[in-house]
Protein backbone atom coordinates (compact mmCIF):
# COMPACT_ATOMS: atom_id res chain seq x y z
CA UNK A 1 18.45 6.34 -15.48
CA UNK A 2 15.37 7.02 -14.78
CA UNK A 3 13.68 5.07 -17.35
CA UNK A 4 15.38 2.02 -16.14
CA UNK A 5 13.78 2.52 -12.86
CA UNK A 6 10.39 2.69 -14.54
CA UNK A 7 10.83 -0.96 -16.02
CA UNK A 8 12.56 -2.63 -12.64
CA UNK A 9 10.21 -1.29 -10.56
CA UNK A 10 7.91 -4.64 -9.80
CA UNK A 11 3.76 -4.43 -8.44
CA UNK A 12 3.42 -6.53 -5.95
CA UNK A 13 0.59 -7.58 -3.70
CA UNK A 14 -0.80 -9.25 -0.79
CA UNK A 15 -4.51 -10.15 0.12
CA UNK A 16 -5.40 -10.88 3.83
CA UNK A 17 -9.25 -11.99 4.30
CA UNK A 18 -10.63 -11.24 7.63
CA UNK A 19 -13.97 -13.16 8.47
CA UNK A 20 -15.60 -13.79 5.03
CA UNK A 21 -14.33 -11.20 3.42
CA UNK A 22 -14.94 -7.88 1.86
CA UNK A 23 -19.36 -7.72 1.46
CA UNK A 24 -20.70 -4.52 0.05
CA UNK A 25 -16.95 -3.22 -1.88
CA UNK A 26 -16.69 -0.32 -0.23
CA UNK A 27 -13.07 0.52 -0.17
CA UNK A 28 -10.41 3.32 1.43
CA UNK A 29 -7.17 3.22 0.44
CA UNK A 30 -4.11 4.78 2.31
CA UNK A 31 -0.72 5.32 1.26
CA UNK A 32 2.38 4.22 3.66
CA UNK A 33 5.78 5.87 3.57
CA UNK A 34 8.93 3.97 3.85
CA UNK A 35 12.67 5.14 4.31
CA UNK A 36 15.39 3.46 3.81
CA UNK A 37 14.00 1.48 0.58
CA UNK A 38 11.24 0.08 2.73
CA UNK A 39 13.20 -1.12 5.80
CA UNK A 40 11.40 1.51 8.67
CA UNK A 41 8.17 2.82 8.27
CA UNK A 42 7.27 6.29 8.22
CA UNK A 43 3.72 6.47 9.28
CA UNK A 44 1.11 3.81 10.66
CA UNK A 45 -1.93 2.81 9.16
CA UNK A 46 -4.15 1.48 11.22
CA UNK A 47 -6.55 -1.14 8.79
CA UNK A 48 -8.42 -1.88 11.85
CA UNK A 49 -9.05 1.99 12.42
CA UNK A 50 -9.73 2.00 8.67
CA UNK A 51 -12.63 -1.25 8.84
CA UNK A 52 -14.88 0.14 11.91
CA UNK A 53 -17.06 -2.09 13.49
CA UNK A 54 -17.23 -4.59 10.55
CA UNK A 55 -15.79 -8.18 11.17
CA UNK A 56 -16.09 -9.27 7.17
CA UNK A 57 -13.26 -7.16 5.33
CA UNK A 58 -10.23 -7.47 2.99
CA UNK A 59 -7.24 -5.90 3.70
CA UNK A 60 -4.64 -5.65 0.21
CA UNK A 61 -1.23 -3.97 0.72
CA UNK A 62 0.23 -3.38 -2.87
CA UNK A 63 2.86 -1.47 -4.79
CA UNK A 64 0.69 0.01 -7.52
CA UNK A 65 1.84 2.10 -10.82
CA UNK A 66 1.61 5.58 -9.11
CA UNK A 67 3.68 4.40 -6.20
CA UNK A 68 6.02 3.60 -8.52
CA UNK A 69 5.70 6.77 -10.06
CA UNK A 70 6.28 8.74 -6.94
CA UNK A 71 9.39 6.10 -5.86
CA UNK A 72 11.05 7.47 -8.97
CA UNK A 73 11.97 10.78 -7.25
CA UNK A 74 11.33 10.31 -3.67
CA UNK A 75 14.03 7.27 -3.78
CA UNK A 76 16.34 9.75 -4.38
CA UNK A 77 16.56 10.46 -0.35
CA UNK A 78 15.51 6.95 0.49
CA UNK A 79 11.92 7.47 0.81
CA UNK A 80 9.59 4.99 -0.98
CA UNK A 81 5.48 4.51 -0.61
CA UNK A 82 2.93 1.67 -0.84
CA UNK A 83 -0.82 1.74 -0.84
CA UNK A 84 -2.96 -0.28 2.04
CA UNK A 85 -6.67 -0.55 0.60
CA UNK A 86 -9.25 -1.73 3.34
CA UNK A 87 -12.73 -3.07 1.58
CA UNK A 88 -15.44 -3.55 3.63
């Protein structure tokens, strides 16, 4: 079973450009917890919090291989986790 989860498990991810965009590639990434296979968020993270006082930055919210990874088990109690990467 759970090698079947490995290979249904999809990456996805979404790019949001604020101002022109990332400038010197300096990046943080977060991870955000989900219950109930994604429907309410466990914790906040705050991108804006994340940026500073920049206006140029790239926000990308993505499920990556290790999130995957980690949804294996935690999905068991309907708890899964994306990453939120901020480069500035």
């Amino acid at each position: 079973m759970i090698a079947a989860v490995a290979f249904v498990i999809g990456c996805q991810t979404h790019t949001h450009i604020v101002g022109d965009g990332a400038q010197d590639w300096t990046s943080r990434t977060e991870r955000q917890w989900y219950i109930l296979w994604g429907l309410v968020p466990l914790n906040d993270v705050d991108t804006s919090e994340i940026a500073g006082d920049v206006t140029d930055y790239e926000i990308k919210t993505e499920t990556t291989f290790l999130d995957g990874v980690i949804s294996i088990f935690t999905s068991i109690v309907t708890v899964n986790t994306g990453s939120v990467s901020v480069t500035k």
